[in-house]
N, C-alpha and C. Protein backbone atom coordinates (compact mmCIF):
# COMPACT_ATOMS: atom_id res chain seq x y z
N UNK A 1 -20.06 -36.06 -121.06
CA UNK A 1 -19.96 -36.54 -119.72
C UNK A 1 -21.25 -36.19 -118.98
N UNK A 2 -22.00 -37.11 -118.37
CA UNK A 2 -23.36 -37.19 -117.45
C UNK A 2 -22.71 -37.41 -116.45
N UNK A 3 -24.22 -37.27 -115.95
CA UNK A 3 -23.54 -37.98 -113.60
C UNK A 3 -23.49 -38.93 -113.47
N UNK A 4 -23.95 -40.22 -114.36
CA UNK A 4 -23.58 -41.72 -114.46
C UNK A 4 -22.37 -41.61 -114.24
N UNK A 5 -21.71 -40.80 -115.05
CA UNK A 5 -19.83 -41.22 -115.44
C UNK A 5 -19.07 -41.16 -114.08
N UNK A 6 -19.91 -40.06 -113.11
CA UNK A 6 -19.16 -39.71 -111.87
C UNK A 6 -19.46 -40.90 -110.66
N UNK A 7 -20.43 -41.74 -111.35
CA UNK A 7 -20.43 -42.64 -110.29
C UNK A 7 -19.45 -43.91 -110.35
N UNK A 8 -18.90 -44.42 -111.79
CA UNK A 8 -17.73 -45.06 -111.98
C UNK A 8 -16.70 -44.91 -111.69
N UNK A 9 -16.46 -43.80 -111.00
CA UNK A 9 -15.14 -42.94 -110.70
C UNK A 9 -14.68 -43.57 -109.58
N UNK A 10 -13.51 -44.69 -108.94
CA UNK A 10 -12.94 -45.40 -108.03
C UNK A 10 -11.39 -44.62 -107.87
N UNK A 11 -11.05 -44.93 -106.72
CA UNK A 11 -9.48 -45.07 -107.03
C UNK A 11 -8.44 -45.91 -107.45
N UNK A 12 -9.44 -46.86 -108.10
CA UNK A 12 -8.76 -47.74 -108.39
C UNK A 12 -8.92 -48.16 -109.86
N UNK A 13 -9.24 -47.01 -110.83
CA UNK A 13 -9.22 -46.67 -112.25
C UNK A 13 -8.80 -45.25 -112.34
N UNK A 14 -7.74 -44.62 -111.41
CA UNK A 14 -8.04 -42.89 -111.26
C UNK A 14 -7.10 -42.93 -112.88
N UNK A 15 -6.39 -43.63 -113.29
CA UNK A 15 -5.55 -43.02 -114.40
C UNK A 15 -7.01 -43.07 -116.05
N UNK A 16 -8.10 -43.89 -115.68
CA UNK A 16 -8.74 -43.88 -116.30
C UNK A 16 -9.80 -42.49 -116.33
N UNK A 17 -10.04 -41.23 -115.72
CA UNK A 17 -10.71 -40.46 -115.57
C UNK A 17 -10.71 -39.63 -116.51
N UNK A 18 -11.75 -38.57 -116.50
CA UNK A 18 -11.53 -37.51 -117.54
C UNK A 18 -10.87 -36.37 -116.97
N UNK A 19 -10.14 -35.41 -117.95
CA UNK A 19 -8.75 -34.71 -117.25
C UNK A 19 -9.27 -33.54 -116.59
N UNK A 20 -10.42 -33.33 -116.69
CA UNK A 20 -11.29 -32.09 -115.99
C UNK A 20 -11.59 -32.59 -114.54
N UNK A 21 -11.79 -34.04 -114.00
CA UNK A 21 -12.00 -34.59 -113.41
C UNK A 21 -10.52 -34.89 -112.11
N UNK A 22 -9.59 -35.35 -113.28
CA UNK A 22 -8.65 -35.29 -112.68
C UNK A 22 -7.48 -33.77 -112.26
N UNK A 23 -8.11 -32.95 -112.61
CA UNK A 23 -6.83 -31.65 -112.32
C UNK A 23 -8.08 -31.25 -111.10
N UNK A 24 -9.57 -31.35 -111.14
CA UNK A 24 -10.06 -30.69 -109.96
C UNK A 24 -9.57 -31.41 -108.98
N UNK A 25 -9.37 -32.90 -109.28
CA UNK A 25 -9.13 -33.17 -108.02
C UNK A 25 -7.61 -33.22 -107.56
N UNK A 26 -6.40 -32.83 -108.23
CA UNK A 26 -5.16 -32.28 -108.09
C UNK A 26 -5.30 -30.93 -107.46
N UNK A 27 -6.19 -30.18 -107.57
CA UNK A 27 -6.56 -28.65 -107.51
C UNK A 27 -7.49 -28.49 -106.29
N UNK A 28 -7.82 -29.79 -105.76
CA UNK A 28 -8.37 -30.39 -104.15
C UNK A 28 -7.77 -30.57 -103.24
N UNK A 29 -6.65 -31.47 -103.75
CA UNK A 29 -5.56 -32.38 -102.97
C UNK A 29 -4.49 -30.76 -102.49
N UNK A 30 -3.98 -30.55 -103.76
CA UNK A 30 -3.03 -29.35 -103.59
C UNK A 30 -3.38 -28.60 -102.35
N UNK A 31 -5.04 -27.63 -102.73
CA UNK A 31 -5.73 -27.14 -101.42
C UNK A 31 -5.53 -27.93 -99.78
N UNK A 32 -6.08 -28.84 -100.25
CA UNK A 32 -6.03 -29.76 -98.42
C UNK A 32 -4.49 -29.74 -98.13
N UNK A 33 -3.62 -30.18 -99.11
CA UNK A 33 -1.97 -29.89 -98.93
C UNK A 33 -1.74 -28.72 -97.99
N UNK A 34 -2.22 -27.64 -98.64
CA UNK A 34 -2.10 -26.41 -98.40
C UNK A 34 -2.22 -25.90 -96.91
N UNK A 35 -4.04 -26.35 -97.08
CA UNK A 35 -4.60 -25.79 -95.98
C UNK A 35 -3.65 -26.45 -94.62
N UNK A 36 -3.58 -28.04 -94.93
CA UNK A 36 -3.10 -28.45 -93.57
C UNK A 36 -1.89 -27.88 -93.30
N UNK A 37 -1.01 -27.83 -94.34
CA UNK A 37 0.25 -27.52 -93.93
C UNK A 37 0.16 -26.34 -93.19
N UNK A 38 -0.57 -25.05 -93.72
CA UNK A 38 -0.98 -23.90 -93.16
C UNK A 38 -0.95 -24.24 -91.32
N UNK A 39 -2.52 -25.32 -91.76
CA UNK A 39 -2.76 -25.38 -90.17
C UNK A 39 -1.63 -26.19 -88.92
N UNK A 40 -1.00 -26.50 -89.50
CA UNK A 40 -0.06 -27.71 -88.69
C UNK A 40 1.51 -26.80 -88.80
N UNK A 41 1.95 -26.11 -89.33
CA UNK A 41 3.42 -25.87 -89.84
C UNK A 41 3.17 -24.08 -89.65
N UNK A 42 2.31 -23.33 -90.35
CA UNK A 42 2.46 -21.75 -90.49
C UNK A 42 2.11 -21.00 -89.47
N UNK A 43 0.67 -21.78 -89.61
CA UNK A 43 -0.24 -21.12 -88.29
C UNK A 43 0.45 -20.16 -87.48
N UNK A 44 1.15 -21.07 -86.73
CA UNK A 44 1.86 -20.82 -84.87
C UNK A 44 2.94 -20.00 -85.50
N UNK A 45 3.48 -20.02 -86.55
CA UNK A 45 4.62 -19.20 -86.85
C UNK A 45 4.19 -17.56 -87.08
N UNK A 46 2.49 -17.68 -87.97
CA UNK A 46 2.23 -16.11 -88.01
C UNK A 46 1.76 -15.67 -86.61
N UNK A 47 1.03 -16.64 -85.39
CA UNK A 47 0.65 -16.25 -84.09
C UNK A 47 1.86 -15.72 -83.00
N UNK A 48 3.17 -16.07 -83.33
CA UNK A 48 4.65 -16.39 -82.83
C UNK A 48 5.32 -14.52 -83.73
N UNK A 49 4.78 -14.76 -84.91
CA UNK A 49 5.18 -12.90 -85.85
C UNK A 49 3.95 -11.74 -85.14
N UNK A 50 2.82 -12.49 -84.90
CA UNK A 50 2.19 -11.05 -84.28
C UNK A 50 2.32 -10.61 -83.01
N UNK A 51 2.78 -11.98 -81.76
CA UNK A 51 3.29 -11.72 -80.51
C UNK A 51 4.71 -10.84 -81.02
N UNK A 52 5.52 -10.78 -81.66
CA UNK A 52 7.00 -10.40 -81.55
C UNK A 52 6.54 -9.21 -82.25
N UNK A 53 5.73 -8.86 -83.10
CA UNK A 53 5.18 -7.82 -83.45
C UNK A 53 4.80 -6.34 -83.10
N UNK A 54 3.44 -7.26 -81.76
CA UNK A 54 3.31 -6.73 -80.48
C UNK A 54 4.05 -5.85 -79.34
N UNK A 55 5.07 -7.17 -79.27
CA UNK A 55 6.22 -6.70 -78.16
C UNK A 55 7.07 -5.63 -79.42
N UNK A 56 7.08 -5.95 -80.26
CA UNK A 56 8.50 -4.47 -80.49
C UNK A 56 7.36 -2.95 -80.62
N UNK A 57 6.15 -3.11 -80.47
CA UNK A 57 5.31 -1.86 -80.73
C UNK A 57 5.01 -1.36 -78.85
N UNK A 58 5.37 -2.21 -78.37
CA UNK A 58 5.23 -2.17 -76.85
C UNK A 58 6.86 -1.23 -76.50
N UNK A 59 8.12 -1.94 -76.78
CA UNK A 59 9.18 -1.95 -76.56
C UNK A 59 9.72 -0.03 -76.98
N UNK A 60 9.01 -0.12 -78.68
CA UNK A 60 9.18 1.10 -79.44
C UNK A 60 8.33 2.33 -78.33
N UNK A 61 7.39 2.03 -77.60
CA UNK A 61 6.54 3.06 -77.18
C UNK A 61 7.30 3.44 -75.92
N UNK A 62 8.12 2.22 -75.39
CA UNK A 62 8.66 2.55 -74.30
C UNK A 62 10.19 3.27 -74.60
N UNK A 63 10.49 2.90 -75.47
CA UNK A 63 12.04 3.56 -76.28
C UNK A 63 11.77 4.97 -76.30
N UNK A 64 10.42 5.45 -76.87
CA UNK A 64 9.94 6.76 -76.86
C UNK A 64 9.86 7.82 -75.47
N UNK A 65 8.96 6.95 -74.98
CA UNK A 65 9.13 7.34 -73.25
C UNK A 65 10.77 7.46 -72.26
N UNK A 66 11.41 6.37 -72.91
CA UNK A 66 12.71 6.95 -72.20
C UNK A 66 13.50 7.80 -73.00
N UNK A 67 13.26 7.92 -74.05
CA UNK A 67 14.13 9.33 -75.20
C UNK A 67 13.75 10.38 -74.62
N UNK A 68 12.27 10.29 -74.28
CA UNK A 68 11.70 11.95 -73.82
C UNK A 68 12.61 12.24 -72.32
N UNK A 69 12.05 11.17 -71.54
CA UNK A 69 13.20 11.43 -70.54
C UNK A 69 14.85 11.86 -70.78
N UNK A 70 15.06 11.45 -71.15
CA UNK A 70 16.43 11.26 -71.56
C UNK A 70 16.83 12.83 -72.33
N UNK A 71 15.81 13.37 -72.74
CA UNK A 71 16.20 14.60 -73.86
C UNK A 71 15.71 15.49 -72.84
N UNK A 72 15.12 15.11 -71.30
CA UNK A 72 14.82 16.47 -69.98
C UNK A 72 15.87 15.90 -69.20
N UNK A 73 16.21 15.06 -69.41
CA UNK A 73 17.60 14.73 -68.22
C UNK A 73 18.48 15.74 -67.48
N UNK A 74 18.78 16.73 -68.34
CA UNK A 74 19.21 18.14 -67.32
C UNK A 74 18.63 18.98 -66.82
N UNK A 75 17.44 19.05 -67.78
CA UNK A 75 16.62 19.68 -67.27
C UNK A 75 16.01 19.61 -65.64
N UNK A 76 15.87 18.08 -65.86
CA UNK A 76 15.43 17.39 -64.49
C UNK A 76 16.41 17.59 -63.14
N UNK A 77 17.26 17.34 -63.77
CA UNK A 77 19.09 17.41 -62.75
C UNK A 77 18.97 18.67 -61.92
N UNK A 78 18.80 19.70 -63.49
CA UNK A 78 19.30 21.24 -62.64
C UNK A 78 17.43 21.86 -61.72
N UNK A 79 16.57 21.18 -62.03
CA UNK A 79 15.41 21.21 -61.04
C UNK A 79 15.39 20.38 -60.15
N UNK A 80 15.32 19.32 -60.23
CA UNK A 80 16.29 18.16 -58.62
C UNK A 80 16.89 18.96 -57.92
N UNK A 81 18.17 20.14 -58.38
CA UNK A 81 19.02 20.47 -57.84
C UNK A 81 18.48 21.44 -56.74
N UNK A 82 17.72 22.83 -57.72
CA UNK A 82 16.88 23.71 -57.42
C UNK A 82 15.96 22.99 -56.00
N UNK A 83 15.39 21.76 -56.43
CA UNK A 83 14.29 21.49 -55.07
C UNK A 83 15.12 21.02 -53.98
N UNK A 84 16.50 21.00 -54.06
CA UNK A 84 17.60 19.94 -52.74
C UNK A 84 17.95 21.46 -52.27
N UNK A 85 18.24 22.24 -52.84
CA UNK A 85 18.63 23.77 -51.98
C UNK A 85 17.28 24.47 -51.72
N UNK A 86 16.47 24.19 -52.28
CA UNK A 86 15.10 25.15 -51.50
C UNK A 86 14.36 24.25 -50.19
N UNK A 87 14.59 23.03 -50.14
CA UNK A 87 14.66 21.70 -49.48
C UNK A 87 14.96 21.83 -48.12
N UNK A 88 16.89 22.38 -48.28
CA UNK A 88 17.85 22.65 -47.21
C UNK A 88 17.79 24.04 -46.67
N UNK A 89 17.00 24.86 -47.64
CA UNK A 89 16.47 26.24 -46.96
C UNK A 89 15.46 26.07 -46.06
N UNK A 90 14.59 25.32 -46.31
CA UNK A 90 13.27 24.92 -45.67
C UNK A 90 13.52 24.49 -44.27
N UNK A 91 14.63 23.38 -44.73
CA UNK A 91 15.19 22.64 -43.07
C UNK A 91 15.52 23.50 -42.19
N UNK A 92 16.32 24.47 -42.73
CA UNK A 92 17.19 25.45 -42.14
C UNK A 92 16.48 26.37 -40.92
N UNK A 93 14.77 26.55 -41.59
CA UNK A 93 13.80 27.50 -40.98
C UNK A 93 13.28 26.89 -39.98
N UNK A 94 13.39 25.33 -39.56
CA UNK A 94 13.23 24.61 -38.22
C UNK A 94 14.55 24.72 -37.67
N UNK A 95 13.75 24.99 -36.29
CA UNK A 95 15.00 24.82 -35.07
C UNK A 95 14.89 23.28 -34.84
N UNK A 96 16.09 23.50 -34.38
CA UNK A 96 16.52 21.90 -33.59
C UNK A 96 16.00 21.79 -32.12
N UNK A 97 16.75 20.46 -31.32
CA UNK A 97 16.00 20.86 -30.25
C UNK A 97 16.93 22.51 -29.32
N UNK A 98 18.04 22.33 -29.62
CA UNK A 98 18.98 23.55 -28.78
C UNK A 98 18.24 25.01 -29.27
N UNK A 99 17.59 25.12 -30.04
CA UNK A 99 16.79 26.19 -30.67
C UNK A 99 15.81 26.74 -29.91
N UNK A 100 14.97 25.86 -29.61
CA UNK A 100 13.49 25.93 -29.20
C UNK A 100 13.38 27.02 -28.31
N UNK A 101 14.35 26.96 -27.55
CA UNK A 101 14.42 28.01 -26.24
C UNK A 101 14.40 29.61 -26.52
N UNK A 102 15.10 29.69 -27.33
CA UNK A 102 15.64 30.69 -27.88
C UNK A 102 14.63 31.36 -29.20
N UNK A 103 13.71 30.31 -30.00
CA UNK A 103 12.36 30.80 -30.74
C UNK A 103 11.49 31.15 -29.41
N UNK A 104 11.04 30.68 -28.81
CA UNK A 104 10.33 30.76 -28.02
C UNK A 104 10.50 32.20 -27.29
N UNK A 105 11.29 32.89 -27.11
CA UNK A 105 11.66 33.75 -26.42
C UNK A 105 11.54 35.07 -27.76
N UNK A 106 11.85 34.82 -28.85
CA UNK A 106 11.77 35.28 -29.91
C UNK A 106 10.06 35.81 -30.01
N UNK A 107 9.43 34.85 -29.71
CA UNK A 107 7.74 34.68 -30.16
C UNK A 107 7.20 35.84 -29.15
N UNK A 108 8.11 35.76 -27.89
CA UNK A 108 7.52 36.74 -27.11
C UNK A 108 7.72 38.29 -26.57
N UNK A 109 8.84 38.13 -27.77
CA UNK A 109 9.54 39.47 -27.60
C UNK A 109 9.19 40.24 -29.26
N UNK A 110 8.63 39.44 -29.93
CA UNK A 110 7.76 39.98 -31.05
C UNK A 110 6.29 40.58 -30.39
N UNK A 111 5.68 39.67 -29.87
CA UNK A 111 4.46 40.51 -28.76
C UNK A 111 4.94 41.49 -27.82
N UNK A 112 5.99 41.63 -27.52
CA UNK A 112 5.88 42.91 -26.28
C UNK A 112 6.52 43.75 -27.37
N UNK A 113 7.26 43.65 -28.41
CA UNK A 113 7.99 44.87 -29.16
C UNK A 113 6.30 45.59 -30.02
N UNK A 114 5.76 44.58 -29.98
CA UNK A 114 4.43 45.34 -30.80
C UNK A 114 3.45 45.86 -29.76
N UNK A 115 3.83 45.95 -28.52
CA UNK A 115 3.08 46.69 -27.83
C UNK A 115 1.72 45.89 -27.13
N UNK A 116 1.86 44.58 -27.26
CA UNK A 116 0.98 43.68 -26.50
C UNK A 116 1.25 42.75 -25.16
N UNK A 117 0.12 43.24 -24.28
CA UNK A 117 0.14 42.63 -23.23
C UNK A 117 -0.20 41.30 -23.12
N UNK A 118 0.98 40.46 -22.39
CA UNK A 118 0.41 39.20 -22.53
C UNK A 118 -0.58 38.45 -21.15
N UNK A 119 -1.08 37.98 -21.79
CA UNK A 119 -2.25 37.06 -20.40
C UNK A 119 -1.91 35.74 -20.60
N UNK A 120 -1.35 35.27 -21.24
CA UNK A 120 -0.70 33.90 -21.34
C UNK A 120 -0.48 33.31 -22.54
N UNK A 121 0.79 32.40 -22.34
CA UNK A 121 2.09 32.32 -23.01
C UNK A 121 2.64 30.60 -22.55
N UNK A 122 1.75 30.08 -23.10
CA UNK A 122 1.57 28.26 -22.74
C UNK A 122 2.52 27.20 -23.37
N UNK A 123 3.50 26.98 -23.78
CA UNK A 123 4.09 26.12 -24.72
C UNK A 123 3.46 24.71 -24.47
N UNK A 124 2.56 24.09 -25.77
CA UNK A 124 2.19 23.15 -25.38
C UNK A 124 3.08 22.15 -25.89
N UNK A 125 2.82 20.50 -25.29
CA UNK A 125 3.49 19.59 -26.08
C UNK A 125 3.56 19.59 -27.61
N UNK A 126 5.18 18.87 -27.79
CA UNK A 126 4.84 18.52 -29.07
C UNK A 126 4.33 17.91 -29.84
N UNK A 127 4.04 17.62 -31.34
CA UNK A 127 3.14 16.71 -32.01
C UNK A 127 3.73 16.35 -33.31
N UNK A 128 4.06 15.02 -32.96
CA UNK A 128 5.24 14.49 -33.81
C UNK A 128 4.50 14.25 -35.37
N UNK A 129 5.31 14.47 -36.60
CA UNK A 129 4.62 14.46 -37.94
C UNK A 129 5.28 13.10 -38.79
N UNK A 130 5.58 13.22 -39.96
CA UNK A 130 6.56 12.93 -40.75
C UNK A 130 7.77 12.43 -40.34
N UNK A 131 7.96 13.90 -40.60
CA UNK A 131 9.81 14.73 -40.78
C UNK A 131 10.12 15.73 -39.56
N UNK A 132 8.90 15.92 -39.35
CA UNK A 132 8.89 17.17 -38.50
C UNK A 132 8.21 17.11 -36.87
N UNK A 133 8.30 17.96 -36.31
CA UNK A 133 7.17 17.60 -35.24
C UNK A 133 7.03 19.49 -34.57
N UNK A 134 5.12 19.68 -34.62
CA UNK A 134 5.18 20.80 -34.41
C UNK A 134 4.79 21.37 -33.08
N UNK A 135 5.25 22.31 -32.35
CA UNK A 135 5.50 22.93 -31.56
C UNK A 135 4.15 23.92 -31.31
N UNK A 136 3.02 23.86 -30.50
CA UNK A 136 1.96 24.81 -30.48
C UNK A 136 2.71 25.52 -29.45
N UNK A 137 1.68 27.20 -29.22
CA UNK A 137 2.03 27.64 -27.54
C UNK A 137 0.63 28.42 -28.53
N UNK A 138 -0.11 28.04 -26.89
CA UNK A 138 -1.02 28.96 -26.64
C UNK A 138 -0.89 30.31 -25.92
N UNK A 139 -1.68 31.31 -26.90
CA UNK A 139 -1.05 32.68 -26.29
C UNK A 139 -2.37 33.71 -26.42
N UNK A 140 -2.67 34.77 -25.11
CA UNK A 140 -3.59 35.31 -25.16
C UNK A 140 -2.97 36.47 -24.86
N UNK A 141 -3.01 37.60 -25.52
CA UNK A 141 -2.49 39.09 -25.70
C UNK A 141 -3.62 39.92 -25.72
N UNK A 142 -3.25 40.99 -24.82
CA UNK A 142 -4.20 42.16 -24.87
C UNK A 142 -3.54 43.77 -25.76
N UNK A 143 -4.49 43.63 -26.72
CA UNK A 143 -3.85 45.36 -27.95
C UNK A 143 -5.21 45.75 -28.32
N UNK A 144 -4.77 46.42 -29.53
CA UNK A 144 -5.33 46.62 -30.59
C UNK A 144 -5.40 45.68 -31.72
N UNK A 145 -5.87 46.32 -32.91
CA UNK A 145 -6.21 45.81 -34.05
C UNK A 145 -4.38 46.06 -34.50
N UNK A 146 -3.87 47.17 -34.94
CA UNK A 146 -2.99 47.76 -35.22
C UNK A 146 -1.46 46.49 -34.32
N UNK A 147 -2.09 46.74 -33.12
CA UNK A 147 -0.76 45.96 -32.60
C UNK A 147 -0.64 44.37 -33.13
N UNK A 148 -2.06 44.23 -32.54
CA UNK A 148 -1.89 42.43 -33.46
C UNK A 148 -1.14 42.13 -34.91
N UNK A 149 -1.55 43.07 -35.54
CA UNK A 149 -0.80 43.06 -37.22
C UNK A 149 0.16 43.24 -37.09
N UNK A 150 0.88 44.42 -36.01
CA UNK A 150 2.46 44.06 -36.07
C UNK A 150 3.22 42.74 -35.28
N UNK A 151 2.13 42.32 -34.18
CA UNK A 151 2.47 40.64 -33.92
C UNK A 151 2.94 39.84 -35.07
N UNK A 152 1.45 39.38 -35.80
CA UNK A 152 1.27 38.51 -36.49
C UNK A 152 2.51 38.84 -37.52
N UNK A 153 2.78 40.13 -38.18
CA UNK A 153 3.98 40.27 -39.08
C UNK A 153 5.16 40.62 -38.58
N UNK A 154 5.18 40.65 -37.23
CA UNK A 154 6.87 40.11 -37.13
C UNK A 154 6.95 38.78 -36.64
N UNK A 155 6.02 38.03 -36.51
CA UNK A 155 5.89 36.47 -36.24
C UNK A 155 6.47 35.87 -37.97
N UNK A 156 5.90 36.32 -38.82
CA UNK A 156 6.07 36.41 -40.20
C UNK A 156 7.55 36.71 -40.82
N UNK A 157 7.81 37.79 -39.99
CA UNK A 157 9.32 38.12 -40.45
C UNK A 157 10.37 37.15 -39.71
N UNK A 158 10.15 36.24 -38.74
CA UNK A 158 11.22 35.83 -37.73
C UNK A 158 12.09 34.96 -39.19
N UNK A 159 13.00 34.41 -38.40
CA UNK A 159 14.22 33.42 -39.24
C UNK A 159 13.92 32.08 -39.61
N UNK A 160 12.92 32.09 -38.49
CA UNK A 160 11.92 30.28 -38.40
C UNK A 160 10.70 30.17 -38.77
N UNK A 161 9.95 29.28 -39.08
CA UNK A 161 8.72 29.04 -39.18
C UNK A 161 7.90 29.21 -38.06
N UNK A 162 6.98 30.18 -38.23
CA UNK A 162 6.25 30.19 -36.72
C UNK A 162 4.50 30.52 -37.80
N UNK A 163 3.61 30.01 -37.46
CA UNK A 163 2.57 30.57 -38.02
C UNK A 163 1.56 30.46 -37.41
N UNK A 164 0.30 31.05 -37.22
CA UNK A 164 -0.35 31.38 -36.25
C UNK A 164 -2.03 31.05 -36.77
N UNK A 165 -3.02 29.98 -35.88
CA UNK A 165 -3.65 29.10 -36.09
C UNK A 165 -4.71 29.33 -35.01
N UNK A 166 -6.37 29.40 -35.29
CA UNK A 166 -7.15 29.31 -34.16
C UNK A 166 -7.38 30.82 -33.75
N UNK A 167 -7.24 31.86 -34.47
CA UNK A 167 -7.33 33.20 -34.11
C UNK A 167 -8.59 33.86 -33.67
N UNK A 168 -8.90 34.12 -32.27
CA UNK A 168 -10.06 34.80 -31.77
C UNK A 168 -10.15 35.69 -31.50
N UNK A 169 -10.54 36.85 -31.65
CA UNK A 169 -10.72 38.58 -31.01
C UNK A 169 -12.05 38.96 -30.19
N UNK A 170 -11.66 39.14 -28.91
CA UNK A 170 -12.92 39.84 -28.56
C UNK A 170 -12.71 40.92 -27.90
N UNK A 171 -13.56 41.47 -27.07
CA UNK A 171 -13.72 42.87 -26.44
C UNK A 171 -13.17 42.39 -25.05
N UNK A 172 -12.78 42.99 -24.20
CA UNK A 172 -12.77 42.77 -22.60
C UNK A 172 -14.12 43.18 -22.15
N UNK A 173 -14.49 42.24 -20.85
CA UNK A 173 -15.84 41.94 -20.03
C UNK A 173 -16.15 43.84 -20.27
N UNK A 174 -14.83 44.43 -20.12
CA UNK A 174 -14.98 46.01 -19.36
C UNK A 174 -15.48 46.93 -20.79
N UNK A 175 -15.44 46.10 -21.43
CA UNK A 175 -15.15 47.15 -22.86
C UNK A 175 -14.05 47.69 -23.42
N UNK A 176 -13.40 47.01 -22.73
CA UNK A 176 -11.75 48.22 -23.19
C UNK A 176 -11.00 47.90 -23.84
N UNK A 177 -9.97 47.36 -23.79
CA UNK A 177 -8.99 47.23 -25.02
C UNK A 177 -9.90 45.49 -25.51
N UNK A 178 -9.00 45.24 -26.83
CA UNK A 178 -9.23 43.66 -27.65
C UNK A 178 -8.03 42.58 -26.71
N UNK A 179 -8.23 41.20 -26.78
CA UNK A 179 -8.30 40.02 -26.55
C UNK A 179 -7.89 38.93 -27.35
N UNK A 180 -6.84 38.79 -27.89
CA UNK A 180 -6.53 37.62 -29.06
C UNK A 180 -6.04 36.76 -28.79
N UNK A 181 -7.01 35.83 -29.02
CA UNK A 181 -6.48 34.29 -28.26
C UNK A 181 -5.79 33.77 -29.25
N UNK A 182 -4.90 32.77 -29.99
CA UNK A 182 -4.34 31.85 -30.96
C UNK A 182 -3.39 31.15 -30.57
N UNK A 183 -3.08 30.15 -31.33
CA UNK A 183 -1.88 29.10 -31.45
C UNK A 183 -1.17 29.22 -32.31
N UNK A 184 0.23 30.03 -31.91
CA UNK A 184 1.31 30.12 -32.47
C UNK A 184 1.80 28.55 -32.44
N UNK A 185 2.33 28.45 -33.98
CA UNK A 185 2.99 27.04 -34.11
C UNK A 185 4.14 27.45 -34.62
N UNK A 186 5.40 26.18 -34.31
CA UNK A 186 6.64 26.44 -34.72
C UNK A 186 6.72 24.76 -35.13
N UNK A 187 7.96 24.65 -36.15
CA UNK A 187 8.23 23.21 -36.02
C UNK A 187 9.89 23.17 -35.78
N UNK A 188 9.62 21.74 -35.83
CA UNK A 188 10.92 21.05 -35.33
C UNK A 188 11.36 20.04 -36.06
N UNK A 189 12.57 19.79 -37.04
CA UNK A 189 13.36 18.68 -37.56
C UNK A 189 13.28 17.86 -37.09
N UNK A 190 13.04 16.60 -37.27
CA UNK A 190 12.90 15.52 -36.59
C UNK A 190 14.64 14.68 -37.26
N UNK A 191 15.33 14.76 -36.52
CA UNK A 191 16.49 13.86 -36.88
C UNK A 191 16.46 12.71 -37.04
N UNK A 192 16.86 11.81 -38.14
CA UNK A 192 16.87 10.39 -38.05
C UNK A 192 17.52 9.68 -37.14
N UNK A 193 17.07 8.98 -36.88
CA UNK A 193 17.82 7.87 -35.43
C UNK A 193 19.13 7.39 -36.22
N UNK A 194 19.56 7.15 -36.25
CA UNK A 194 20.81 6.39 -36.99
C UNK A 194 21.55 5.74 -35.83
């Protein structure tokens, strides 16, 4: 067989060919069979297996993430719980408004029990937050070093939140006793409107 022979080759003598001739080109046809079917019929079916693939490696990661949850679930509960009573302790340490009167009087009977003279004792407006809204009073006391610390720590010990902000010390014009200016703060619950 020469390349003459391949130029006689029609389809319209194919039963006349030589059989090397004819299985390549069975072994052509089959291929293009193949390939198209591939491209027209499989294709979208393996693009359709790697999306669903995808999603269960997505699905599995998230199955994981809620097992972990799921295996702190009490854990979480009995610390939820823990932060709703340290929460309602917290609340507890703001006065309401029927309170205020009565901290306030508190704040200033912590300065005279520690032995400080007061020069003024200002309750300023309040200043609404959040949840809360806080309560300044400006206050200028005349002591010592010694007395202020027992201020500041029975301000510390009271039942409420009171904490003390803006702290200045100086001498008097005369030289004589100290001068502590600050802003005692308190807060206040802010009740929901309902």
């Amino acid at each position: 067989m020469d390349l003459s022979d391949f130029n006689d080759l029609t389809f319209d003598n194919i039963g006349e060919w030589p059989v090397v001739i004819k299985l390549l080109t069975v072994l052509v046809l089959c291929g293009a069979i193949a390939g198209a079917g591939y491209y027209y019929f499989i294709k979208d079916e393996y693009l359709a297996l790697e999306k669903v693939e995808k999603t269960e490696l997505d699905l599995r990661a998230e199955l994981e993430r809620k097992q972990a949850k799921a295996v702190n679930l009490d854990a979480y509960r009995e610390q939820l719980k823990e932060m709703q009573e340290s929460f309602g302790a917290m609340l507890r340490q703001l006065p309401d408004k029927t309170e205020v009167a009565a901290l306030l009087v508190d704040v200033s009977q912590t300065g005279l029990a520690a032995g400080l003279e007061f020069e003024l004792f200002k309750p300023m407006p309040e200043i609404k937050q959040d949840f809360y809204a806080e309560l300044p009073i400006k206050i200028r006391v005349v002591g010592d070093y010694h007395e202020f610390g027992e201020f500041v720590s029975g301000l510390a010990a009271l039942p409420r939140i009171v904490t003390v902000h803006d702290v200045k010390i100086t001498r008097q014009k005369d030289g004589g006793q100290l001068v502590m200016e600050a802003t005692a703060k308190t807060y206040r619950y802010l009740e929901e409107a309902g």
